[in-house]
Structure formats: C-alpha cells, structure tokens
C-alpha atoms as a PDB file:
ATOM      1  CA  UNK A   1       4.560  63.947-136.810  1.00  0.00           C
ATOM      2  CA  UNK A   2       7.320  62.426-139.050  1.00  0.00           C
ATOM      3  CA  UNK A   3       5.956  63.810-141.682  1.00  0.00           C
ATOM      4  CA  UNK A   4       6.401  67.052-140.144  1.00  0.00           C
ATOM      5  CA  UNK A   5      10.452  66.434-138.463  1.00  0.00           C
ATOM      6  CA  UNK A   6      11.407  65.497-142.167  1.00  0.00           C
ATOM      7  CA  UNK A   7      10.338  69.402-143.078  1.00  0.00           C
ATOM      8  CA  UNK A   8      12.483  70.830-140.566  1.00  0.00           C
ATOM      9  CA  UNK A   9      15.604  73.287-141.129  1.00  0.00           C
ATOM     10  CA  UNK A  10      18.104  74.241-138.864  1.00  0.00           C
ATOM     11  CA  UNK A  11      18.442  77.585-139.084  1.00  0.00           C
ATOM     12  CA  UNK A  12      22.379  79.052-138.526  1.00  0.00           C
ATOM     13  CA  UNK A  13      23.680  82.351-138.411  1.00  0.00           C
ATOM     14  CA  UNK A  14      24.264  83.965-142.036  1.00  0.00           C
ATOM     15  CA  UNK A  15      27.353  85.480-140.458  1.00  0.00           C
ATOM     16  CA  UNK A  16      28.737  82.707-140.112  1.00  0.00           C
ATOM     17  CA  UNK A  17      29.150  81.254-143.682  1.00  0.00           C
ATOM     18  CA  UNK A  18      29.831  83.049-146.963  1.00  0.00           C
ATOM     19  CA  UNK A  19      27.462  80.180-148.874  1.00  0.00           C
ATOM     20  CA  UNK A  20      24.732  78.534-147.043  1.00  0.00           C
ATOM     21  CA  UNK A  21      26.475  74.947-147.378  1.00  0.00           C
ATOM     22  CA  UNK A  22      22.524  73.268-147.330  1.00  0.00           C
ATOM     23  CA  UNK A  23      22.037  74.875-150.705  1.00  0.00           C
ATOM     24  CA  UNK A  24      23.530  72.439-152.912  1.00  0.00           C
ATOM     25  CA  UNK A  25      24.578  69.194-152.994  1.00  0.00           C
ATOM     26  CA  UNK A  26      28.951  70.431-152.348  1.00  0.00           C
ATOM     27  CA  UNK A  27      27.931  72.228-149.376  1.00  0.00           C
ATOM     28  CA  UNK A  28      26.053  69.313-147.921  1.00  0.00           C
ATOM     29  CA  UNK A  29      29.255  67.223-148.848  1.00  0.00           C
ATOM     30  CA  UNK A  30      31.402  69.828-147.574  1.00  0.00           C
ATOM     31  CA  UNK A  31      29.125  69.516-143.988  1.00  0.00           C
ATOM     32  CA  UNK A  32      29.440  65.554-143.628  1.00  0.00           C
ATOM     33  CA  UNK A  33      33.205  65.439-144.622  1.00  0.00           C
ATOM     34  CA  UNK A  34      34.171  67.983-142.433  1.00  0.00           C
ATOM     35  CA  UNK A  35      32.394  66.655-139.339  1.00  0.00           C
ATOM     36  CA  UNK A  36      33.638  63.012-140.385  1.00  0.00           C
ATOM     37  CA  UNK A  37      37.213  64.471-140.414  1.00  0.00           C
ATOM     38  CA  UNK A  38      37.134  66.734-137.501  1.00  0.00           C
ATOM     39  CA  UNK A  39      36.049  63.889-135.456  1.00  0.00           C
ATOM     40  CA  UNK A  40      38.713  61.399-137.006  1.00  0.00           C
ATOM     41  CA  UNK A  41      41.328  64.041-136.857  1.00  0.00           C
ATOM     42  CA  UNK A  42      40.617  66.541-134.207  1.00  0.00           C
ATOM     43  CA  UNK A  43      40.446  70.159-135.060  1.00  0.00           C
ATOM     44  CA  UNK A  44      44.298  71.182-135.395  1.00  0.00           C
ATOM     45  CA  UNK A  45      44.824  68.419-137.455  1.00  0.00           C
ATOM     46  CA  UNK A  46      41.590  69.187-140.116  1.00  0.00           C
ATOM     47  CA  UNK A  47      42.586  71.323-142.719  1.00  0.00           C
ATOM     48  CA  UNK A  48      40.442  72.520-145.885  1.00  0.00           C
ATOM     49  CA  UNK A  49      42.810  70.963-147.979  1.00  0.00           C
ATOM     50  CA  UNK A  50      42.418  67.310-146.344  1.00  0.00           C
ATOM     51  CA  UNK A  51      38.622  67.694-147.088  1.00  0.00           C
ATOM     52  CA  UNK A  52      38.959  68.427-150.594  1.00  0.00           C
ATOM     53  CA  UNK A  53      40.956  65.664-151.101  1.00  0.00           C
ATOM     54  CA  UNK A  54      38.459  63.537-148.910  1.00  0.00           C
ATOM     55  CA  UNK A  55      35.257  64.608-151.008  1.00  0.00           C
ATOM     56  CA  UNK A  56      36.866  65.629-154.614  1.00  0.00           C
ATOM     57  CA  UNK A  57      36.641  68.828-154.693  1.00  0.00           C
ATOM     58  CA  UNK A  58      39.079  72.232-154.806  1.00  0.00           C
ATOM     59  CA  UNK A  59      39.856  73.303-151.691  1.00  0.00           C
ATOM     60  CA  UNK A  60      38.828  76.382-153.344  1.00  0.00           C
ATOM     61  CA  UNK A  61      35.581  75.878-153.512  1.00  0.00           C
ATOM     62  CA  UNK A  62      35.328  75.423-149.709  1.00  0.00           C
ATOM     63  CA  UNK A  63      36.351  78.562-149.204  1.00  0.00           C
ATOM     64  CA  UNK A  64      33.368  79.596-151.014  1.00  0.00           C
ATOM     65  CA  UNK A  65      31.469  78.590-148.300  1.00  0.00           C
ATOM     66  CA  UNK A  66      33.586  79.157-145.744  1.00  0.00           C
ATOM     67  CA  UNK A  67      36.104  81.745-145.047  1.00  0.00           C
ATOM     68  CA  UNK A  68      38.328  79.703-142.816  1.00  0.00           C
ATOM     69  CA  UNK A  69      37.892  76.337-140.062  1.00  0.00           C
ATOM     70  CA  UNK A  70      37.122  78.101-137.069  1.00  0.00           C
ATOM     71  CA  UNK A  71      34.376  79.589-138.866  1.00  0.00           C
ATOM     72  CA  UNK A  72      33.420  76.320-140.238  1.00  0.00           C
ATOM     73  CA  UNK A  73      33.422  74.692-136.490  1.00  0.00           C
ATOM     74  CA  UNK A  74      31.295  78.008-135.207  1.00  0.00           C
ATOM     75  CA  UNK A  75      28.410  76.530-138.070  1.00  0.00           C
ATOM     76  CA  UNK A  76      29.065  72.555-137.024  1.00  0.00           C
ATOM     77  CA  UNK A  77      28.303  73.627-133.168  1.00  0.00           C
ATOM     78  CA  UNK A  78      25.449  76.505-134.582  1.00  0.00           C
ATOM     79  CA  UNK A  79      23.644  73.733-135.787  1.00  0.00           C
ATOM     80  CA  UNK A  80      24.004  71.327-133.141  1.00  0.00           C
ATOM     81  CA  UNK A  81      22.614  73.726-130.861  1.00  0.00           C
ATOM     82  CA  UNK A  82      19.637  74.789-133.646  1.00  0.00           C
ATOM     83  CA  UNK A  83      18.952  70.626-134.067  1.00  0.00           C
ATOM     84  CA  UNK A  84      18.816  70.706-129.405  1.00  0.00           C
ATOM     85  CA  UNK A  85      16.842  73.352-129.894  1.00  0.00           C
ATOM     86  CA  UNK A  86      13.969  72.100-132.281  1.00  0.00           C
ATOM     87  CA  UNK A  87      14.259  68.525-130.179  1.00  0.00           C
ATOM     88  CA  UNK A  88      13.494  70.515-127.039  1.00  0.00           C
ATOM     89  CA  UNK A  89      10.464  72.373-128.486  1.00  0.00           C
ATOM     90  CA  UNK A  90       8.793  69.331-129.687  1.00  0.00           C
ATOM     91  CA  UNK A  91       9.543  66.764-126.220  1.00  0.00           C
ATOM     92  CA  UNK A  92       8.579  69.205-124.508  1.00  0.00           C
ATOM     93  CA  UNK A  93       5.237  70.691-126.516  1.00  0.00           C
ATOM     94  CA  UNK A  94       2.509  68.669-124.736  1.00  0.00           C
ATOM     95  CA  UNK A  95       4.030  69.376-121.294  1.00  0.00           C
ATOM     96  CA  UNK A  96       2.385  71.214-118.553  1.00  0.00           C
ATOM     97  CA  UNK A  97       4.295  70.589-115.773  1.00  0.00           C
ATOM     98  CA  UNK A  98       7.598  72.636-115.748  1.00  0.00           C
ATOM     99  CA  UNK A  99       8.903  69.904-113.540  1.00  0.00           C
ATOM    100  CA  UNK A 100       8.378  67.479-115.963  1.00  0.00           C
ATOM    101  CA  UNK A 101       9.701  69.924-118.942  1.00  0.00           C
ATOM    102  CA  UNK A 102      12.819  70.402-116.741  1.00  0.00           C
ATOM    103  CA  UNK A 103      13.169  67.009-116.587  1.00  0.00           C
ATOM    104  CA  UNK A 104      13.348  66.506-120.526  1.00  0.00           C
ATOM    105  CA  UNK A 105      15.580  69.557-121.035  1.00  0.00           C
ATOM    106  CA  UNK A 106      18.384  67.809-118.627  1.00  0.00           C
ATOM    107  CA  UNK A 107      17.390  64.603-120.116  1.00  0.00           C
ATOM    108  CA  UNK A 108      18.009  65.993-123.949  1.00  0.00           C
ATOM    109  CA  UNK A 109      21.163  67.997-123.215  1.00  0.00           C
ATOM    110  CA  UNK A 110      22.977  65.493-120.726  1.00  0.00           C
ATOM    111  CA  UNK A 111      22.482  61.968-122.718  1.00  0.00           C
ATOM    112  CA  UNK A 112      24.244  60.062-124.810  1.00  0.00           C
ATOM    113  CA  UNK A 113      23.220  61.284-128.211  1.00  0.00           C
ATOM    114  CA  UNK A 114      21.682  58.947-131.047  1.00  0.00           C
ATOM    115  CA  UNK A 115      21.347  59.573-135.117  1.00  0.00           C
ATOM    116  CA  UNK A 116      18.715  61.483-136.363  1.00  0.00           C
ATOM    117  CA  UNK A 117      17.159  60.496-139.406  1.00  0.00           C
ATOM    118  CA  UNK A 118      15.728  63.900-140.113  1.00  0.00           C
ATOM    119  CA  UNK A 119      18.802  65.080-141.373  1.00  0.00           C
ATOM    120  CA  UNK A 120      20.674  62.557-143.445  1.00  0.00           C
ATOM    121  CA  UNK A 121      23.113  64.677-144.777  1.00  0.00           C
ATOM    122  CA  UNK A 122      24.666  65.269-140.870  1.00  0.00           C
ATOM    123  CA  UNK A 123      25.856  62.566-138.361  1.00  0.00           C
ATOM    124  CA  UNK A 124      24.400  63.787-135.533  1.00  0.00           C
ATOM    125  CA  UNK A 125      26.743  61.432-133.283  1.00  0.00           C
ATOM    126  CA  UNK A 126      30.292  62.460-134.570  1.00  0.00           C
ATOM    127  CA  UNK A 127      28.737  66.095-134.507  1.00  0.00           C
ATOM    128  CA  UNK A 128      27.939  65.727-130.561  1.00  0.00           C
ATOM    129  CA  UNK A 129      31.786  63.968-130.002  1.00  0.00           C
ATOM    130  CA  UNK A 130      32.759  67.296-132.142  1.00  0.00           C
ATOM    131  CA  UNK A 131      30.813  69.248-129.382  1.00  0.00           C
ATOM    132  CA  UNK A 132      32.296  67.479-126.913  1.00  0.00           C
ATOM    133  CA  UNK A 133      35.486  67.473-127.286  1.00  0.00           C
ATOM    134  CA  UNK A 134      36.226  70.451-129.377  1.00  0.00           C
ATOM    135  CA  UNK A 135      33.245  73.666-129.817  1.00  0.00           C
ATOM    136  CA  UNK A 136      35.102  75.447-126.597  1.00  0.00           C
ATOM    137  CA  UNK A 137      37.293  76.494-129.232  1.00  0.00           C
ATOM    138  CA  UNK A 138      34.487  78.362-131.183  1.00  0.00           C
ATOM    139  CA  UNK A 139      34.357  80.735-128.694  1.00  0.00           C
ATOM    140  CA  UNK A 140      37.535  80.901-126.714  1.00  0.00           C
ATOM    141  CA  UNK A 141      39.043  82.984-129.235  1.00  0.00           C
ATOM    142  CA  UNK A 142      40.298  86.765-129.448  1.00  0.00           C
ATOM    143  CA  UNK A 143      37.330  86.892-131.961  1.00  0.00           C
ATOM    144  CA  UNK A 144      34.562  86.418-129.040  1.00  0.00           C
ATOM    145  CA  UNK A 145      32.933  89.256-128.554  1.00  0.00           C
ATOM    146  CA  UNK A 146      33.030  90.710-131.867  1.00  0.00           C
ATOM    147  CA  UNK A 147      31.329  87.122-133.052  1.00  0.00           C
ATOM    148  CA  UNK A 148      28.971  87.009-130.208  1.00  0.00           C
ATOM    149  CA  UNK A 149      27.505  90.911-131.003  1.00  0.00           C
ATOM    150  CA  UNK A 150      26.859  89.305-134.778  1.00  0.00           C
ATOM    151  CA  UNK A 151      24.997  86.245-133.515  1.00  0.00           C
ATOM    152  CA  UNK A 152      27.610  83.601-133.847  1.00  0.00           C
ATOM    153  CA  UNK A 153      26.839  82.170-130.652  1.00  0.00           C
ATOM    154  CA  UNK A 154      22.799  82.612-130.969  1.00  0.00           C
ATOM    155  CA  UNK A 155      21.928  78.914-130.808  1.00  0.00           C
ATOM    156  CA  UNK A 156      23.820  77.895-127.520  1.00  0.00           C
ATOM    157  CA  UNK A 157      22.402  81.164-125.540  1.00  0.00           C
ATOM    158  CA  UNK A 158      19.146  80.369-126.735  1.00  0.00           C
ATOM    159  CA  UNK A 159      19.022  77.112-125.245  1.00  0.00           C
ATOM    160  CA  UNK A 160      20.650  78.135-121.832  1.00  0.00           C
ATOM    161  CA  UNK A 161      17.496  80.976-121.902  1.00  0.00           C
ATOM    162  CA  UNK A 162      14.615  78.749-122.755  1.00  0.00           C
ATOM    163  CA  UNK A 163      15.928  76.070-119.821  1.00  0.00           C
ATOM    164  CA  UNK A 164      16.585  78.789-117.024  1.00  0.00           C
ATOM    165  CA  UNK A 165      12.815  80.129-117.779  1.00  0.00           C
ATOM    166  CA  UNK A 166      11.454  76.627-117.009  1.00  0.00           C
ATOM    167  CA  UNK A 167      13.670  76.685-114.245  1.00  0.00           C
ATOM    168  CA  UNK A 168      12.159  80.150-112.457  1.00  0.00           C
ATOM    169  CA  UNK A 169       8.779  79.157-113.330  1.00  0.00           C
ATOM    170  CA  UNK A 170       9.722  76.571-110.538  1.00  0.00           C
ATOM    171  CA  UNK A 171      11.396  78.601-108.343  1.00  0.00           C
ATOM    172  CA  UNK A 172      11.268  82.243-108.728  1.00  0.00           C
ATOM    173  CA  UNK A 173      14.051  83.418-106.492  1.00  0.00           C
ATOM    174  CA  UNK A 174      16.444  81.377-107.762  1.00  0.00           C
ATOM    175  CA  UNK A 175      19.633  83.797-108.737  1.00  0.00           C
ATOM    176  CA  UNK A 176      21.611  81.913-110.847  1.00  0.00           C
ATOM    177  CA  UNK A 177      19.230  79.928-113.432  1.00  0.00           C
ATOM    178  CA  UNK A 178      21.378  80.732-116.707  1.00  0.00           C
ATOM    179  CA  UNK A 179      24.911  80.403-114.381  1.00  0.00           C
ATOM    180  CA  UNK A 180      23.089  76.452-113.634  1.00  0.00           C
ATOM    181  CA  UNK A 181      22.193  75.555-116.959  1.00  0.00           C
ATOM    182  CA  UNK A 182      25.197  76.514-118.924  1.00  0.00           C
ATOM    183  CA  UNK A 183      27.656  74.582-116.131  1.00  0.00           C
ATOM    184  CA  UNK A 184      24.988  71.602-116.723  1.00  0.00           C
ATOM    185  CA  UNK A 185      25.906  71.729-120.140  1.00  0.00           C
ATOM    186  CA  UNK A 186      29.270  72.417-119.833  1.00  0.00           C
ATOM    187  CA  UNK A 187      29.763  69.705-117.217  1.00  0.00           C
ATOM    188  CA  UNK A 188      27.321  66.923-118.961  1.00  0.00           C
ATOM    189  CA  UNK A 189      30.169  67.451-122.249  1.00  0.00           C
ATOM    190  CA  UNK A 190      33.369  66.918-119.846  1.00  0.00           C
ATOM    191  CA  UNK A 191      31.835  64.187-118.097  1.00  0.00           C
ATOM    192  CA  UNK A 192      31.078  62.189-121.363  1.00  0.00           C
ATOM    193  CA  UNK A 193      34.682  63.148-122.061  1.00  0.00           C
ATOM    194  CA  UNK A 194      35.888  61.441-119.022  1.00  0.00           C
ATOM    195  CA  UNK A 195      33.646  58.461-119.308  1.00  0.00           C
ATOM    196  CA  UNK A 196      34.958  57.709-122.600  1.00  0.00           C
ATOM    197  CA  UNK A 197      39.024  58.374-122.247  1.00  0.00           C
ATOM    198  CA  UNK A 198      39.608  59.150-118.046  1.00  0.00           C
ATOM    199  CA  UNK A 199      36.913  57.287-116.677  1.00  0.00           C
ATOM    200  CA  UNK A 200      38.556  57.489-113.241  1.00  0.00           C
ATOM    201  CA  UNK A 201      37.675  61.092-113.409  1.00  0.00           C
ATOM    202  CA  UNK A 202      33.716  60.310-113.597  1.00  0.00           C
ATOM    203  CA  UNK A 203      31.220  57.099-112.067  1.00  0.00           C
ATOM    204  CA  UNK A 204      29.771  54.959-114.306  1.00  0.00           C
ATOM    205  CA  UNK A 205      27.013  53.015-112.974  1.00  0.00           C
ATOM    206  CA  UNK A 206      25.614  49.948-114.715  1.00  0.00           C
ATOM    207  CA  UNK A 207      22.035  49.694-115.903  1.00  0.00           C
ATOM    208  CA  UNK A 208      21.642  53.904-115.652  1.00  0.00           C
ATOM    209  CA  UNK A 209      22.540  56.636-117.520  1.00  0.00           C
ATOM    210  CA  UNK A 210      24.756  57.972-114.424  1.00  0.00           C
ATOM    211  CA  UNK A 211      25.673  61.669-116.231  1.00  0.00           C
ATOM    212  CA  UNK A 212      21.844  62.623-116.582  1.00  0.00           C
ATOM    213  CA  UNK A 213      20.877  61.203-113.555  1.00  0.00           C
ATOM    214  CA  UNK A 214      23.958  62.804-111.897  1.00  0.00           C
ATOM    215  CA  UNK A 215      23.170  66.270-113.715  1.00  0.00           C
ATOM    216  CA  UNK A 216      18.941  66.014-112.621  1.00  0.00           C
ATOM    217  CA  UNK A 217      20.331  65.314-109.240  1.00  0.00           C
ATOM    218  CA  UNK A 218      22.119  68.490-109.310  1.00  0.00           C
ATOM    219  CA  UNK A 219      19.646  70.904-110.692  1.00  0.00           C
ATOM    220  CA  UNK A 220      17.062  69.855-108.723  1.00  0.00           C
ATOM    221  CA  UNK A 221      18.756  70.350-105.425  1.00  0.00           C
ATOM    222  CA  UNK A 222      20.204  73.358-106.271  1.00  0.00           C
ATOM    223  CA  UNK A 223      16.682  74.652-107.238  1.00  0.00           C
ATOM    224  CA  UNK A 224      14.859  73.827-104.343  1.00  0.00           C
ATOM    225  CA  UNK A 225      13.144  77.087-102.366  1.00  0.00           C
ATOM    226  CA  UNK A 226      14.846  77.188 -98.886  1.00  0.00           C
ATOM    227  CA  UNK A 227      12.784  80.031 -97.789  1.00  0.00           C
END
C-alpha cells in the first residue's frame, strides 16, 4: 500500500497553470515557497517577487508557470482538494456501509490535518491553514464563472459530489445533500479559524476533536428520514 501512495499524482487543472510546476525541480520550488510564504505572509502580502527572492530565482521565471497569484492560489487549493480526494478514495475503499463511509468523509474533511509523506515537495499543513484562511478568494472573484466553465474549481465540486452520493444512498429524499456538504466544509474551515485566533466564537472540548464531532453531529441529524 505505501508502495502504491508514493506513485500517486495529483492531478490539477491545465487551465490553471501555463507550466505544470511538478515538472521540474523550479516548479516544485516555486510550489513549497509559495505555500511557505502565503502562509507566513497572507495572500495580499505574497508577491512573485518576494518568492524569487525567497528561492533564487527571476521572478520571471515564475511567471512561466504562472500567469499571476490568484492563479497560483486557484492550483495551491486545486491540489488540496485533488490530495482530499485520493485520501477519501482509499479510507474509504474497503467500506460497505455508507454509514460508515460517511463517517470517514466528515472525519477526513473536518480534522485537523497532518503531513503527508507522499508528497515531500508540499506541506500539506501550511497548505490546509492556506485553505483555511485564504482559498475563498480563489473563487470570490469577478473571474468565477468564466474559471468555473474551464474547470478551475473541478477538485472542490468533486468532493462535495462524491460525499452527497454517500449521503442519498442513506437517505434518498434528502433535498439538500450537496447544499450540506459544502456548508460542512465551509463551516469545519471557519471553525478551525476560530479555534485557533477567536476561540470564543467556537467550543473546544478537551480529550475530543470537538469540530468533527460537532460537524458528524450535524450531518447526521439533518439526514435522518422523518417520514
């Protein structure tokens, strides 16, 4: 099985970049630098010239990849939601149950996120702070819908899909399965944003996870058949 996660790619959007930035050794600098910077920084403050300073190169040769930031954060989050998705497909593989796969998928997209080997040339925990605290601004943009018909956005509605199938498998006359996943996900990212800086805004409960087991608590009421 390890052998097999250390074969993996993350597949992203071609629109998105001008270079694929896992094709050579620059790109894969250009990756961690930027995510170690956005993270440091924030977004308004990360600039492509501050990352060619931080990892010695032009900041012409960035732009080889990339054609500006914001395109740069729509392939940071891309990924992030290609790396949930292949994590989802293999927890879940030997599951029969769709209680039990439900249970994972909240599990996987609610908690606190750990470093994945797999990939060592991406920090998976600054990249799920990044998500956090700043991919809202991939897509709440003047750009949207022109970005969303070419795919931009593929990885995060992919996820909300495969979840709200698992979810009507358990109950098929629930209305609003994509509506309850994507406020899930939405939700699970401002609550870890609370816990961390406005932790009056959230409850923290020693010994548990209290945003997963907050967020299963939710979906699983919400989804029970009344009829």
């Amino acid at each position: 099985m390890n052998d097999l996660l250390s074969k993996v790619s993350i597949k992203v959007n071609e629109y998105i970049y001008l270079k694929n930035p896992k094709s050579s050794d620059l790109g894969q600098r250009i990756i961690t630098g930027s995510i170690n910077m956005i993270d440091e920084l924030g977004f308004e403050s990360f600039t492509f010239r501050k990352l060619g300073k931080e990892i010695n190169s032009a900041e012409a040769s960035i732009y080889r990849y990339f054609e500006s930031k914001h395109k740069m954060l729509v392939y940071l989050t891309s990924w992030y939601w290609g790396w949930m998705e292949y994590r989802l497909v293999f927890s879940m593989a030997n599951l029969h149950s769709a209680k039990d796969r439900l249970e994972i998928a909240i599990t996987l997209l609610t908690e606190q996120v750990k470093e994945d080997s797999s990939f060592t040339h991406i920090n998976e925990v600054k990249l799920n702070r990044i998500v956090i605290s700043e991919s809202s601004k991939a897509y709440l943009t003047k750009e949207v819908d022109q970005e969303n018909k070419e795919g931009a956005f593929t990885g995060y509605t992919e996820i909300v899909s495969r979840v709200s199938s698992i979810i009507l498998e358990i109950n098929p006359n629930y209305k609003y399965p994509r509506m309850l996943v994507s406020t899930m996900i939405e939700s699970a990212h401002h609550q870890r944003y609370f816990a961390e800086h406005l932790p009056r805004l959230t409850n923290l409960i020693k010994g548990e996870d209290s945003i997963s087991m907050f967020h299963k608590d939710l979906i699983f009421q919400a989804i029970v058949d009344r009829k």
